[in-house]
PDB file of N, CA and C in Angstrom:
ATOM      1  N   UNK A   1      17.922   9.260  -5.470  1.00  0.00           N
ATOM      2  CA  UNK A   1      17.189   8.665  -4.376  1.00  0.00           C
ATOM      3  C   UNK A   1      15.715   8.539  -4.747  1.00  0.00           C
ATOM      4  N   UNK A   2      15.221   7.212  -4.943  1.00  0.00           N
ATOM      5  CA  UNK A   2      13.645   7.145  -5.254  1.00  0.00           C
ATOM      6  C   UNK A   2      12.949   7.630  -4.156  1.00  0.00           C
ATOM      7  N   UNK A   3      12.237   8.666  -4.365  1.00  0.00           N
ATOM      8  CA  UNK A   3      10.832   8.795  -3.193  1.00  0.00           C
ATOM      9  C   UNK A   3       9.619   8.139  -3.662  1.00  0.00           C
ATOM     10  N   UNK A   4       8.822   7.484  -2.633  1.00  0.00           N
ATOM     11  CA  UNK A   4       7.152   7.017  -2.783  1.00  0.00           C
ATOM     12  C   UNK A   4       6.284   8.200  -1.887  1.00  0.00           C
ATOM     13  N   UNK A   5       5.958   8.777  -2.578  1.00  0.00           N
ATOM     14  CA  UNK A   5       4.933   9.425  -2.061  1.00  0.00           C
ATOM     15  C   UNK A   5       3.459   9.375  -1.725  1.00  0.00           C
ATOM     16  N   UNK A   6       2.786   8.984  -0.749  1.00  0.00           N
ATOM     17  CA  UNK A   6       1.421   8.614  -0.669  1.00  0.00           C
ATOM     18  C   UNK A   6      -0.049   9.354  -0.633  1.00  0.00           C
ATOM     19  N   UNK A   7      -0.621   9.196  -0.505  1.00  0.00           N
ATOM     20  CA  UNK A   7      -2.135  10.338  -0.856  1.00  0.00           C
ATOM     21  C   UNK A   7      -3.390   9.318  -0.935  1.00  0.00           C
ATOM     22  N   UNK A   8      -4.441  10.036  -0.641  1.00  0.00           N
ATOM     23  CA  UNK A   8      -5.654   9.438  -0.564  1.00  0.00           C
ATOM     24  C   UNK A   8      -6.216   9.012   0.934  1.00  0.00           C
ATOM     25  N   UNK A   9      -5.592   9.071   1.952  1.00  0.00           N
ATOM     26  CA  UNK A   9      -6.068   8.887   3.285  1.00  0.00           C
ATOM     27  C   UNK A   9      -6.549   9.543   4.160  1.00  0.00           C
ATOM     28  N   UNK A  10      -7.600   9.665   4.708  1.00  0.00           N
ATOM     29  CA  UNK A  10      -8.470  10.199   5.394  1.00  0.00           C
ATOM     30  C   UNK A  10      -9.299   9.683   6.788  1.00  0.00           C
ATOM     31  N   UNK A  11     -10.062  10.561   7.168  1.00  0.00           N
ATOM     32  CA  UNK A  11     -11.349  10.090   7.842  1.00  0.00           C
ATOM     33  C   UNK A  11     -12.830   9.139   7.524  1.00  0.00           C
ATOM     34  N   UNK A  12     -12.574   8.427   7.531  1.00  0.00           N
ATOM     35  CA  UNK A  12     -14.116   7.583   6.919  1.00  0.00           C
ATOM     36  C   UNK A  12     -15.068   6.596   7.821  1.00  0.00           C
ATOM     37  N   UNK A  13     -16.121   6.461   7.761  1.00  0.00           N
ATOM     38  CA  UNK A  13     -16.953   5.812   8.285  1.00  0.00           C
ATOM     39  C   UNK A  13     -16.621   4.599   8.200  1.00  0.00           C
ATOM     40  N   UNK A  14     -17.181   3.490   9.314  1.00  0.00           N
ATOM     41  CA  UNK A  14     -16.869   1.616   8.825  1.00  0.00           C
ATOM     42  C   UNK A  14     -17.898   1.715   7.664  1.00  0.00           C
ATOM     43  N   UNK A  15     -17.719   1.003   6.680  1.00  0.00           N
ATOM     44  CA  UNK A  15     -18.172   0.519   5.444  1.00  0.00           C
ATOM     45  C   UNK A  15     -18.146   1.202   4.329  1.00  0.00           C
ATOM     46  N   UNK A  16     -17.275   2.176   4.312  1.00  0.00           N
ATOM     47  CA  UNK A  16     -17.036   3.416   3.597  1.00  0.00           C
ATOM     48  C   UNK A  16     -15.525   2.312   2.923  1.00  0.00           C
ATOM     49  N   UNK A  17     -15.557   3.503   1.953  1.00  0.00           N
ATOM     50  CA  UNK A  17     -13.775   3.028   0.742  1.00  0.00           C
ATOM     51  C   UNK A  17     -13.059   4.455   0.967  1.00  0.00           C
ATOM     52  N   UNK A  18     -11.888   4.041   0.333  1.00  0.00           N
ATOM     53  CA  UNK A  18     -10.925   4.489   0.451  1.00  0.00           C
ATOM     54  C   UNK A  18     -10.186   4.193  -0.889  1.00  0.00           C
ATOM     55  N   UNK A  19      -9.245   5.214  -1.871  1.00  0.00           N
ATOM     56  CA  UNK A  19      -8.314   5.041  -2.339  1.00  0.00           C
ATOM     57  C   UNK A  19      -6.886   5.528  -2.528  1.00  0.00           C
ATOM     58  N   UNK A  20      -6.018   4.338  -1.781  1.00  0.00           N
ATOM     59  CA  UNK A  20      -4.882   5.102  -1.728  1.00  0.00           C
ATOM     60  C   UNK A  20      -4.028   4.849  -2.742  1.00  0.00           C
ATOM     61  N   UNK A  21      -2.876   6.350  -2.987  1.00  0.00           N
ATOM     62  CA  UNK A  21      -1.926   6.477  -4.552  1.00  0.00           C
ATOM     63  C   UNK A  21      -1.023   6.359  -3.383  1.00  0.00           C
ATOM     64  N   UNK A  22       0.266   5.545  -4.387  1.00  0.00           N
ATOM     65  CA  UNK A  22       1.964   5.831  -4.058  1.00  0.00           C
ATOM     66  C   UNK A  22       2.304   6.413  -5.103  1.00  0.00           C
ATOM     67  N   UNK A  23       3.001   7.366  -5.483  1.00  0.00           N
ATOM     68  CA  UNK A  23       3.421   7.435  -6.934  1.00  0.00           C
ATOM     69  C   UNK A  23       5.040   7.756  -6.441  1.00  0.00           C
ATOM     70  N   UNK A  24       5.668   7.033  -7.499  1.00  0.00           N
ATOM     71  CA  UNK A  24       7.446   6.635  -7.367  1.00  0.00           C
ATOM     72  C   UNK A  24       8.161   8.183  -8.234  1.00  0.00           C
ATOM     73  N   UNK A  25       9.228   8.287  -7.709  1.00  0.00           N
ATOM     74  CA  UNK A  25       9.928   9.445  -8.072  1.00  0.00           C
ATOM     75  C   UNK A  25      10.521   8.709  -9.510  1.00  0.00           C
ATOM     76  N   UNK A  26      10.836   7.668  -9.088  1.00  0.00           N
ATOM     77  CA  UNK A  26      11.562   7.173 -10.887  1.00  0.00           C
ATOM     78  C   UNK A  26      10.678   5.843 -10.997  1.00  0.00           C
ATOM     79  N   UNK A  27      11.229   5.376 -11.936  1.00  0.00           N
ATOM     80  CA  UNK A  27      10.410   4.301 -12.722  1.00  0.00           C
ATOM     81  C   UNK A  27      10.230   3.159 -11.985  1.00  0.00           C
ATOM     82  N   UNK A  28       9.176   2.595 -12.094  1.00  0.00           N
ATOM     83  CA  UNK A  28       8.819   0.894 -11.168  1.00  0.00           C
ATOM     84  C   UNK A  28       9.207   0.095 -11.957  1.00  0.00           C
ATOM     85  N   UNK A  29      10.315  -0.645 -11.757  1.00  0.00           N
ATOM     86  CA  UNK A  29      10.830  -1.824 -12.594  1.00  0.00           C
ATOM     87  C   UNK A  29      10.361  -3.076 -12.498  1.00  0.00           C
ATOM     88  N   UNK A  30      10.137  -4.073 -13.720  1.00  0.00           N
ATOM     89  CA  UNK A  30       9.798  -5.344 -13.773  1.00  0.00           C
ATOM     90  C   UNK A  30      10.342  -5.749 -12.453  1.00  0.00           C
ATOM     91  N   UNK A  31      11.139  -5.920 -12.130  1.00  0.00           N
ATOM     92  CA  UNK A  31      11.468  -6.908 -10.781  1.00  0.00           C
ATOM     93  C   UNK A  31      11.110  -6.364  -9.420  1.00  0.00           C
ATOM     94  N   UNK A  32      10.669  -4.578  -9.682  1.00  0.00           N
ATOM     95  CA  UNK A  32      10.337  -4.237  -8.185  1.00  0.00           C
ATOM     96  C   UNK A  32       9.190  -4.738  -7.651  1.00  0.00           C
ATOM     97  N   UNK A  33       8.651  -5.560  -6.088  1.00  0.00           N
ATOM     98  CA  UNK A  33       7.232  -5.991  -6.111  1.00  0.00           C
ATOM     99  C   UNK A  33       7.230  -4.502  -5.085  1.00  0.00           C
ATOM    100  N   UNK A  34       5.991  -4.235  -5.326  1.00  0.00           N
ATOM    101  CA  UNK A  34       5.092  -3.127  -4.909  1.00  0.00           C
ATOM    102  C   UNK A  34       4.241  -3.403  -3.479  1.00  0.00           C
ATOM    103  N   UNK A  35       3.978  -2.601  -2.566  1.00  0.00           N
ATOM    104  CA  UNK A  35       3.483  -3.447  -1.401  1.00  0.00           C
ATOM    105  C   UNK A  35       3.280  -2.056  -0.614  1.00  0.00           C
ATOM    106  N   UNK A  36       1.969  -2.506  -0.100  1.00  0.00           N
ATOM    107  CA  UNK A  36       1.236  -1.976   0.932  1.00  0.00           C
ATOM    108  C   UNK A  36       1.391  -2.268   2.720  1.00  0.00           C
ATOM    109  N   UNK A  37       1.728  -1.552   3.456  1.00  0.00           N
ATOM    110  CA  UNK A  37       2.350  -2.207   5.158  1.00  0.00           C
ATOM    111  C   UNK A  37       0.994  -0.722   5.527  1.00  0.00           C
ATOM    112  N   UNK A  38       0.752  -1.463   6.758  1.00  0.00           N
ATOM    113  CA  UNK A  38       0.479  -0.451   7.554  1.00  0.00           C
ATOM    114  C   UNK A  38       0.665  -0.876   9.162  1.00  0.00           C
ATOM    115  N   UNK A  39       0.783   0.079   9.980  1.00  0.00           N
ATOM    116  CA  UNK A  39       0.738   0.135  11.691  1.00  0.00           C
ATOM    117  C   UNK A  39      -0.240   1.368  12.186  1.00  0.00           C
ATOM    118  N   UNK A  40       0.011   0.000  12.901  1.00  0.00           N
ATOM    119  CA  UNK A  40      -1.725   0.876  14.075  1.00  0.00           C
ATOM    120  C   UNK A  40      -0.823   1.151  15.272  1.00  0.00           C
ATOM    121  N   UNK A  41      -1.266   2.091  15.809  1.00  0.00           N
ATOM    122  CA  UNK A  41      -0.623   2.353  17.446  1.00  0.00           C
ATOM    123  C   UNK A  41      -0.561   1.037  18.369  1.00  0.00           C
ATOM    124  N   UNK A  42       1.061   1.119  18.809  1.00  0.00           N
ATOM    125  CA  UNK A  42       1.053  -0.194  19.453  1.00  0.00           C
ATOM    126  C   UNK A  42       1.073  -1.153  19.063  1.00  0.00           C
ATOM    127  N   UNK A  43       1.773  -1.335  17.626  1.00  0.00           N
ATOM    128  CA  UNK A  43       1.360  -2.614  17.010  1.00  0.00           C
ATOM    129  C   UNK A  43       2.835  -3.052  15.653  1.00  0.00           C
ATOM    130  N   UNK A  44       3.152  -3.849  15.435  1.00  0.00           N
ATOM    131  CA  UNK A  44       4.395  -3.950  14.669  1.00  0.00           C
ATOM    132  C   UNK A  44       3.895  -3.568  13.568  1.00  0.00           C
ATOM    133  N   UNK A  45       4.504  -2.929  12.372  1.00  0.00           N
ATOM    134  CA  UNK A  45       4.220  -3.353  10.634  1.00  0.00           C
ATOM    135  C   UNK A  45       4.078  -4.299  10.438  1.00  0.00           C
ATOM    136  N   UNK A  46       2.788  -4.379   9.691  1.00  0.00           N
ATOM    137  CA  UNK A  46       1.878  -5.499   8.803  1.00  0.00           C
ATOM    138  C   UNK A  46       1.990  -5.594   7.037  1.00  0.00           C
ATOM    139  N   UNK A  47       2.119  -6.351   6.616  1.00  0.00           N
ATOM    140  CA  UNK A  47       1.798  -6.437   4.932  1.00  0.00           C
ATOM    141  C   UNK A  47       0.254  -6.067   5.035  1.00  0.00           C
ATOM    142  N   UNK A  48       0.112  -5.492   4.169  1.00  0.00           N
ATOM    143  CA  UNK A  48      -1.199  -5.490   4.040  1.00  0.00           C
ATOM    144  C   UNK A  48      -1.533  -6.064   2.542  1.00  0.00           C
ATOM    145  N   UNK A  49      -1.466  -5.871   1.503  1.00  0.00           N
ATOM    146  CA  UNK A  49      -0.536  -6.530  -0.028  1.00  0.00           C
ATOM    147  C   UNK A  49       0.444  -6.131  -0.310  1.00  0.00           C
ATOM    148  N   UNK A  50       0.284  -6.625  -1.833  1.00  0.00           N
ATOM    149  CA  UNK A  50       2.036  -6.373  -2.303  1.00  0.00           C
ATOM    150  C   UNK A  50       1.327  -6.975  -3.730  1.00  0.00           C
ATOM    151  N   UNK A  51       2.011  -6.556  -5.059  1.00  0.00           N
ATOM    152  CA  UNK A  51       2.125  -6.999  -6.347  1.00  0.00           C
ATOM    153  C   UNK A  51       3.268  -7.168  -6.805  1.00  0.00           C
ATOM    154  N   UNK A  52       3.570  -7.774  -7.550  1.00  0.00           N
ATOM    155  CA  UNK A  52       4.956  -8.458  -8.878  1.00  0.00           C
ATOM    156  C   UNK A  52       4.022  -7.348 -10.058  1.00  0.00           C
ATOM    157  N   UNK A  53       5.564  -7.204 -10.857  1.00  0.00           N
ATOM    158  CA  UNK A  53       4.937  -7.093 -12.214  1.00  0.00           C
ATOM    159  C   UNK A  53       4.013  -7.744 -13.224  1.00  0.00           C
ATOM    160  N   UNK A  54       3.787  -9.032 -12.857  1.00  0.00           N
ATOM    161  CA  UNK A  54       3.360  -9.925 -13.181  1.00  0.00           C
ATOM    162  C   UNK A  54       1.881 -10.128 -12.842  1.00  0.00           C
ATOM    163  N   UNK A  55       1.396  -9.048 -11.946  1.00  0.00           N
ATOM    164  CA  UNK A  55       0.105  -9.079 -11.232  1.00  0.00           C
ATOM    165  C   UNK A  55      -0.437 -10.057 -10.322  1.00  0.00           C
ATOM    166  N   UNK A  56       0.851 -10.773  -9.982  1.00  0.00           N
ATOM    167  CA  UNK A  56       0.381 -11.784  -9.043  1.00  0.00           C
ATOM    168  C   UNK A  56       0.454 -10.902  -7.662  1.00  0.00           C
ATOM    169  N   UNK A  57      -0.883 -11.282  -6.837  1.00  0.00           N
ATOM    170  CA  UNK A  57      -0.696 -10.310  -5.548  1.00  0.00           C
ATOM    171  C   UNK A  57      -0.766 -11.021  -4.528  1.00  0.00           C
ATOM    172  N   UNK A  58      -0.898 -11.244  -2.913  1.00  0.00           N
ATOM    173  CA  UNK A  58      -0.702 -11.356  -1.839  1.00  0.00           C
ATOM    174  C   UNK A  58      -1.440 -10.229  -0.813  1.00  0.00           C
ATOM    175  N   UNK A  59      -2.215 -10.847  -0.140  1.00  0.00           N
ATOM    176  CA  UNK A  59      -2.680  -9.933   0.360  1.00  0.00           C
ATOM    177  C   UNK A  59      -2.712 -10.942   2.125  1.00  0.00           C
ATOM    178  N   UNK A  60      -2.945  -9.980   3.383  1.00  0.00           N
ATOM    179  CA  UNK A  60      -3.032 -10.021   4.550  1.00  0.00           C
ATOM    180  C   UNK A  60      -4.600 -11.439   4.372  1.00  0.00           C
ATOM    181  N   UNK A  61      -4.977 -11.933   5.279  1.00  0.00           N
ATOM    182  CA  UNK A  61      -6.076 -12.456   5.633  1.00  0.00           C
ATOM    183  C   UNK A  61      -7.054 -11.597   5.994  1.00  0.00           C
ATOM    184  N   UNK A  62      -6.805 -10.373   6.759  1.00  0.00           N
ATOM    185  CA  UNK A  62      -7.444  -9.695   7.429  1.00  0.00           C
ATOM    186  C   UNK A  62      -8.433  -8.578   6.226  1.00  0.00           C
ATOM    187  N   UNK A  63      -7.593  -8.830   5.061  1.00  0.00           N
ATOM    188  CA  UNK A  63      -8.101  -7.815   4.317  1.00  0.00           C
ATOM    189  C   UNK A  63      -8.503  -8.803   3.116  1.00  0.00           C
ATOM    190  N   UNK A  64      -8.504  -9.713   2.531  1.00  0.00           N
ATOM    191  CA  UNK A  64      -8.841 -10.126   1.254  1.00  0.00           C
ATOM    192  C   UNK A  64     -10.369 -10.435   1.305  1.00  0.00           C
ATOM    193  N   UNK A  65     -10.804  -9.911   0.158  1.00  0.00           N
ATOM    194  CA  UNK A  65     -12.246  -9.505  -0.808  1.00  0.00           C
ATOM    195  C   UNK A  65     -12.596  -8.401  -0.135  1.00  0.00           C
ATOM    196  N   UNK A  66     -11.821  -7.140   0.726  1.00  0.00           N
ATOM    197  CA  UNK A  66     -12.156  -5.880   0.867  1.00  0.00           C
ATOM    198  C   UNK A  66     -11.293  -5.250   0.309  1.00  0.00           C
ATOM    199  N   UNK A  67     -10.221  -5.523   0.179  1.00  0.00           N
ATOM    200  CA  UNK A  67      -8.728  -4.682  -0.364  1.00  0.00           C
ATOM    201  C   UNK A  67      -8.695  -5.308  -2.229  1.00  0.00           C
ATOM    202  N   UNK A  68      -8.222  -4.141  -2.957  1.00  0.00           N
ATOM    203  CA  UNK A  68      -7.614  -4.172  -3.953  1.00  0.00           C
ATOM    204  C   UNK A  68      -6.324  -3.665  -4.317  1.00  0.00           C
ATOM    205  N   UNK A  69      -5.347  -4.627  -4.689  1.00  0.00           N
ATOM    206  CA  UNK A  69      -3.969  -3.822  -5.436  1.00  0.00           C
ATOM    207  C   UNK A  69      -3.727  -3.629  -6.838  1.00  0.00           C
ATOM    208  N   UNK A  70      -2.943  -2.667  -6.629  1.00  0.00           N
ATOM    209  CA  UNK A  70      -3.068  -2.748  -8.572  1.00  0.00           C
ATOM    210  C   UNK A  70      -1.798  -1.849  -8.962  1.00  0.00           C
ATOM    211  N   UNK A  71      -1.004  -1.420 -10.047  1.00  0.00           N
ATOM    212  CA  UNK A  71       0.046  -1.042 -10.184  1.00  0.00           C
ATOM    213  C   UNK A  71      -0.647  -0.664 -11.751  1.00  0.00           C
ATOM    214  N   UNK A  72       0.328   0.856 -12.098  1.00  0.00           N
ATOM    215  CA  UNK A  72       0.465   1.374 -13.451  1.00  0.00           C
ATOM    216  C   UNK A  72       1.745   1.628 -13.591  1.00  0.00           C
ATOM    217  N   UNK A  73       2.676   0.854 -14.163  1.00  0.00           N
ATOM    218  CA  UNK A  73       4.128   0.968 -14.399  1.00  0.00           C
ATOM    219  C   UNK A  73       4.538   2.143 -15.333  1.00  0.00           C
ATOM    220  N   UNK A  74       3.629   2.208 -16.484  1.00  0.00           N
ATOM    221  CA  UNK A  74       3.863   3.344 -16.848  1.00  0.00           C
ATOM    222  C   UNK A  74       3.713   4.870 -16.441  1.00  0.00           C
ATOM    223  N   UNK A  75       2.877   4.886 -15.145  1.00  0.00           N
ATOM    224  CA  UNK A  75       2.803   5.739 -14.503  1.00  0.00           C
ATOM    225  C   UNK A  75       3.457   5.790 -13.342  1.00  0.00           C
ATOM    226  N   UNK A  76       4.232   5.011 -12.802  1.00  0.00           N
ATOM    227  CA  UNK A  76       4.991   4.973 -11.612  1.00  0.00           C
ATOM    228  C   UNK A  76       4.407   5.101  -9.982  1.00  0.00           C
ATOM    229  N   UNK A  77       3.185   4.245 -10.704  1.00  0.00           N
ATOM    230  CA  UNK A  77       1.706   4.509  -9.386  1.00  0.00           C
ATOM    231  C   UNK A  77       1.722   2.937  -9.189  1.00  0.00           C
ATOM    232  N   UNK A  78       1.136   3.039  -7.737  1.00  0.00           N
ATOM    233  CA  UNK A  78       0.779   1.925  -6.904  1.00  0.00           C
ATOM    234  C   UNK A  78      -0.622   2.376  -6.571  1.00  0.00           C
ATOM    235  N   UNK A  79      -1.612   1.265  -6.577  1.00  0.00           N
ATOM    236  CA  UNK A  79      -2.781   1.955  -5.888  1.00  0.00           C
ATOM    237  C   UNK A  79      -3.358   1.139  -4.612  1.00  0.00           C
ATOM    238  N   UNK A  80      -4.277   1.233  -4.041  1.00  0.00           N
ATOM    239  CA  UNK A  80      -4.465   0.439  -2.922  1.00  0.00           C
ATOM    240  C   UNK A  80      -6.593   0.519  -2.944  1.00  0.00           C
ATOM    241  N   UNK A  81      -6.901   0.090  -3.146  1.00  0.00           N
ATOM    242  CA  UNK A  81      -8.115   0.252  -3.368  1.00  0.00           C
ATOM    243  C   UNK A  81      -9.299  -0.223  -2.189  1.00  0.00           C
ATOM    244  N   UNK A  82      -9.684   0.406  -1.058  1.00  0.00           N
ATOM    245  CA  UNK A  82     -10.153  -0.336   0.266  1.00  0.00           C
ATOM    246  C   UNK A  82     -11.749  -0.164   0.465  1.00  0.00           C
ATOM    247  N   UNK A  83     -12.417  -1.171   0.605  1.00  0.00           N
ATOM    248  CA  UNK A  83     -13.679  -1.078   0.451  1.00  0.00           C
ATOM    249  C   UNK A  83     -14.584  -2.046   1.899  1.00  0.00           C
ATOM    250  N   UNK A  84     -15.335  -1.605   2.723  1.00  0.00           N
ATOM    251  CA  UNK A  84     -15.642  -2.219   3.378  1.00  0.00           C
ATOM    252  C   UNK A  84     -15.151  -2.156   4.674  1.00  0.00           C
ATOM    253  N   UNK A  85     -14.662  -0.897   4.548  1.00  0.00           N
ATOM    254  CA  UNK A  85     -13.424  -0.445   5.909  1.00  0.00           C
ATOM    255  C   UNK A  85     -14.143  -0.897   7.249  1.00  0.00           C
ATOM    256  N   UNK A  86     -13.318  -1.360   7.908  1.00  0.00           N
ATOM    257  CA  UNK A  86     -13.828  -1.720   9.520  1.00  0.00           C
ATOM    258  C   UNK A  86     -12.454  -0.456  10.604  1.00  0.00           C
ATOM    259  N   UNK A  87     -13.168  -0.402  11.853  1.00  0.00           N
ATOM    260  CA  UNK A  87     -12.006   0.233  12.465  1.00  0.00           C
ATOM    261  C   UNK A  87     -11.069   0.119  12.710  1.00  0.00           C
ATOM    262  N   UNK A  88     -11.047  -1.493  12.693  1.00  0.00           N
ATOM    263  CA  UNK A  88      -9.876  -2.266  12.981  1.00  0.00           C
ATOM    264  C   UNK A  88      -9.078  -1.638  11.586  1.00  0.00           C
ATOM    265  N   UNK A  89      -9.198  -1.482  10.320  1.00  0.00           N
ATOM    266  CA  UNK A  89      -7.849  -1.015   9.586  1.00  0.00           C
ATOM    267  C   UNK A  89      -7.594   0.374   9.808  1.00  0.00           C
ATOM    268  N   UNK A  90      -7.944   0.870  10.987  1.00  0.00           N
ATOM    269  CA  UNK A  90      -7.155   2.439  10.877  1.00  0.00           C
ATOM    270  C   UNK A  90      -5.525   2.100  11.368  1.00  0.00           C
ATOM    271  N   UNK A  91      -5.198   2.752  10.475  1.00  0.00           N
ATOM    272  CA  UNK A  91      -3.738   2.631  11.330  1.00  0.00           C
ATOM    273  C   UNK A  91      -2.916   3.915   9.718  1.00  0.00           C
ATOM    274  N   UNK A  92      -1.844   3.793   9.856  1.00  0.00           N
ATOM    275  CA  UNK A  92      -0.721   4.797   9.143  1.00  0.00           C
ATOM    276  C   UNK A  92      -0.185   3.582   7.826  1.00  0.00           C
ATOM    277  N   UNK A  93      -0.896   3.445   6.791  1.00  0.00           N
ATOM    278  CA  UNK A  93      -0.620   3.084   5.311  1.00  0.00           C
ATOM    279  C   UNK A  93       0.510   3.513   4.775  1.00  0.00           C
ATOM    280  N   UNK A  94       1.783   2.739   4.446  1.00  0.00           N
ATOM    281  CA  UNK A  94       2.648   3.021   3.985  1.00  0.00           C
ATOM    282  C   UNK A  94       3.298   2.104   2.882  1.00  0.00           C
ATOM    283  N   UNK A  95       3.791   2.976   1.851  1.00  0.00           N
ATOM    284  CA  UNK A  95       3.826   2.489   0.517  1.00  0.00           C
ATOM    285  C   UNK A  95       5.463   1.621   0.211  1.00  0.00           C
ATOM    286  N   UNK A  96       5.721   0.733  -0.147  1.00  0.00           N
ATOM    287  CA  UNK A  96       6.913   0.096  -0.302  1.00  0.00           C
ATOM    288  C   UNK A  96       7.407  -0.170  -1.821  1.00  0.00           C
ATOM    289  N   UNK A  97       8.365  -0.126  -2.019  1.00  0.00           N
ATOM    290  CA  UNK A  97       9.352  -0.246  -3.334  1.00  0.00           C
ATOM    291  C   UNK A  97      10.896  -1.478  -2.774  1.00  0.00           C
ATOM    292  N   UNK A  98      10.028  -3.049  -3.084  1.00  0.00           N
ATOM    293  CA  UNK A  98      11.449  -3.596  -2.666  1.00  0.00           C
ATOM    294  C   UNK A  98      11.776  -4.218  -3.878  1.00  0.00           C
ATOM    295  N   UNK A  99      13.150  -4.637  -3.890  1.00  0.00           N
ATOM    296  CA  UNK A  99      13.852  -5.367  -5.149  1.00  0.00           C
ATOM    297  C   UNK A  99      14.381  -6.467  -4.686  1.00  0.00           C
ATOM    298  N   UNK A 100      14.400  -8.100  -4.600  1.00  0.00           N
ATOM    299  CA  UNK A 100      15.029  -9.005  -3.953  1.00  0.00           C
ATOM    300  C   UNK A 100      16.425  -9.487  -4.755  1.00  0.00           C
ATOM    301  N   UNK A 101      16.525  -9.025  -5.384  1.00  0.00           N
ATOM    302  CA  UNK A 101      18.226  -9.632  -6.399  1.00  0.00           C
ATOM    303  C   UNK A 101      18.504  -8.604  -6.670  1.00  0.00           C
ATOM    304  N   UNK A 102      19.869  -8.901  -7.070  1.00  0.00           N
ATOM    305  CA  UNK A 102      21.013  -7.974  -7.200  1.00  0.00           C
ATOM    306  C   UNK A 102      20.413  -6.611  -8.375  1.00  0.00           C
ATOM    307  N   UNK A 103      20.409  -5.443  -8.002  1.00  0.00           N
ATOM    308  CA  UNK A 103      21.044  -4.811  -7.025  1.00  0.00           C
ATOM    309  C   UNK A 103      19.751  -4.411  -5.991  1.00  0.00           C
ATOM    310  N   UNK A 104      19.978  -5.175  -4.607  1.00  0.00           N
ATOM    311  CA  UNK A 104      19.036  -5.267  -3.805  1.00  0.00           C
ATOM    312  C   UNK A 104      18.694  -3.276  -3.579  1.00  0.00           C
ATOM    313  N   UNK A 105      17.019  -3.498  -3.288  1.00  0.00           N
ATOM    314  CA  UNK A 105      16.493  -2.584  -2.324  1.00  0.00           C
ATOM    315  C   UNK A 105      15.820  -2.432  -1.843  1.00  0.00           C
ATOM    316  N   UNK A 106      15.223  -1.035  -0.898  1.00  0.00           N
ATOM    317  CA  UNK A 106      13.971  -1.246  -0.291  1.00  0.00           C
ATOM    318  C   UNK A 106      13.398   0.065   0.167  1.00  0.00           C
ATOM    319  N   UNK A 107      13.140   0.656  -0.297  1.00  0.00           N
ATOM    320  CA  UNK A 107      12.200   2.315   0.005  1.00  0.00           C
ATOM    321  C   UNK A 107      10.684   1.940   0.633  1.00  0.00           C
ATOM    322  N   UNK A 108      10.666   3.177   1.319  1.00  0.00           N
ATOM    323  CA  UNK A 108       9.404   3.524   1.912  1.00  0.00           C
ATOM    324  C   UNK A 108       9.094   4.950   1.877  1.00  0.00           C
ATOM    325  N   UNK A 109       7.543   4.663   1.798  1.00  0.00           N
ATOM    326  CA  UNK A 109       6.971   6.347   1.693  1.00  0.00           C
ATOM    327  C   UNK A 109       6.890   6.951   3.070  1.00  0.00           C
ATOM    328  N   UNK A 110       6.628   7.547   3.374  1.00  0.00           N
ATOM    329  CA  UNK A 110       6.135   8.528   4.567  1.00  0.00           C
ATOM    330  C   UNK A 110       5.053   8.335   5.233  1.00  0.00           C
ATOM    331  N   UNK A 111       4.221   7.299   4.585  1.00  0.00           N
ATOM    332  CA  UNK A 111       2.855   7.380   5.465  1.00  0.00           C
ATOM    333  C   UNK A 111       1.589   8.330   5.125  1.00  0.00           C
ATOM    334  N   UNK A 112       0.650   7.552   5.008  1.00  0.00           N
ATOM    335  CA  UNK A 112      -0.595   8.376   5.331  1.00  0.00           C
ATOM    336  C   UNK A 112      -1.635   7.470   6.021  1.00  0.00           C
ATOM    337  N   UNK A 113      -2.223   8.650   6.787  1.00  0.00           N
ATOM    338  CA  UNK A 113      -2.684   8.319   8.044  1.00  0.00           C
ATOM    339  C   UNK A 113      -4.492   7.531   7.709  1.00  0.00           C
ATOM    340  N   UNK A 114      -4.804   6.402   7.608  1.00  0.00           N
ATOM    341  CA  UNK A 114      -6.208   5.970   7.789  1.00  0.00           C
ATOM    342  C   UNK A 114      -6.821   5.988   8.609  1.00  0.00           C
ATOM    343  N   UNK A 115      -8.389   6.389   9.066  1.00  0.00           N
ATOM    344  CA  UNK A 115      -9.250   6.393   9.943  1.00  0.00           C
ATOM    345  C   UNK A 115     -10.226   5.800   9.918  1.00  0.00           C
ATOM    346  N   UNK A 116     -10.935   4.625  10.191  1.00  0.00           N
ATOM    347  CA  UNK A 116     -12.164   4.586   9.959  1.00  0.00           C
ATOM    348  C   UNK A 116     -12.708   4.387  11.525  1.00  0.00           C
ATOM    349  N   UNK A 117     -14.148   5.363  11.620  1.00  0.00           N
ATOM    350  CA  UNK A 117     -14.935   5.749  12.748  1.00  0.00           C
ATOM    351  C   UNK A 117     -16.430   4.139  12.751  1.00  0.00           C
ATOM    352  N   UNK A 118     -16.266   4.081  14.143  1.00  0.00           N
ATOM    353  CA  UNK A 118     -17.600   3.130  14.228  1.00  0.00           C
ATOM    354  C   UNK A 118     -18.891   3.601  14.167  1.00  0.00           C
TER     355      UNK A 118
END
């Protein structure tokens, strides 16, 4: 059973950074894309990004030229790199592992909790 485990989330001021780790229990495969969701109270799951092996990324509107994604395959890390935090992104950051072709999947981490104060 792959676990994503997450880390790096905290309390921070608006305009303050943040960096959040997923790191995968087994290996991140060429075809897995990597992806960042978070929810705020009261509110559905959001993409927030996502990467291919390929480094092509996708990111929310809400977050592009404050957010960075990035992946170390050989390390089985996802990173999330947040700069420019507003309050509006507090919400519970959670790390994703999906596969779209055969043999489909889709893991999630546990969450860690973001804050940013006005």
């Amino acid at each position: 059973q792959v676990q994503l485990v997450e880390s790096g989330g905290g309390l921070v001021q608006a305009g303050g950074s943040l960096r959040l780790s997923c790191a995968a229990s087994g290996r991140i495969f060429s075809l897995d894309v990597m992806g960042w969701y978070r929810q705020a109270p009261g509110k559905q799951r959001e993409l927030v990004a996502a990467i291919t092996s390929g480094g092509s990324t996708n990111y929310a509107d809400s977050v592009k030229g404050r957010f960075t994604i990035s992946r170390d395959d050989a390390k089985n890390t996802v990173y999330l790199q947040m700069n420019s935090l507003k309050p509006e992104d507090t919400a519970v950051y959670y790390c994703n592992k999906e596969r779209k072709s055969y043999p489909k999947y889709n893991y999630w981490g546990q969450g860690t909790q973001v804050t940013v104060s006005s």
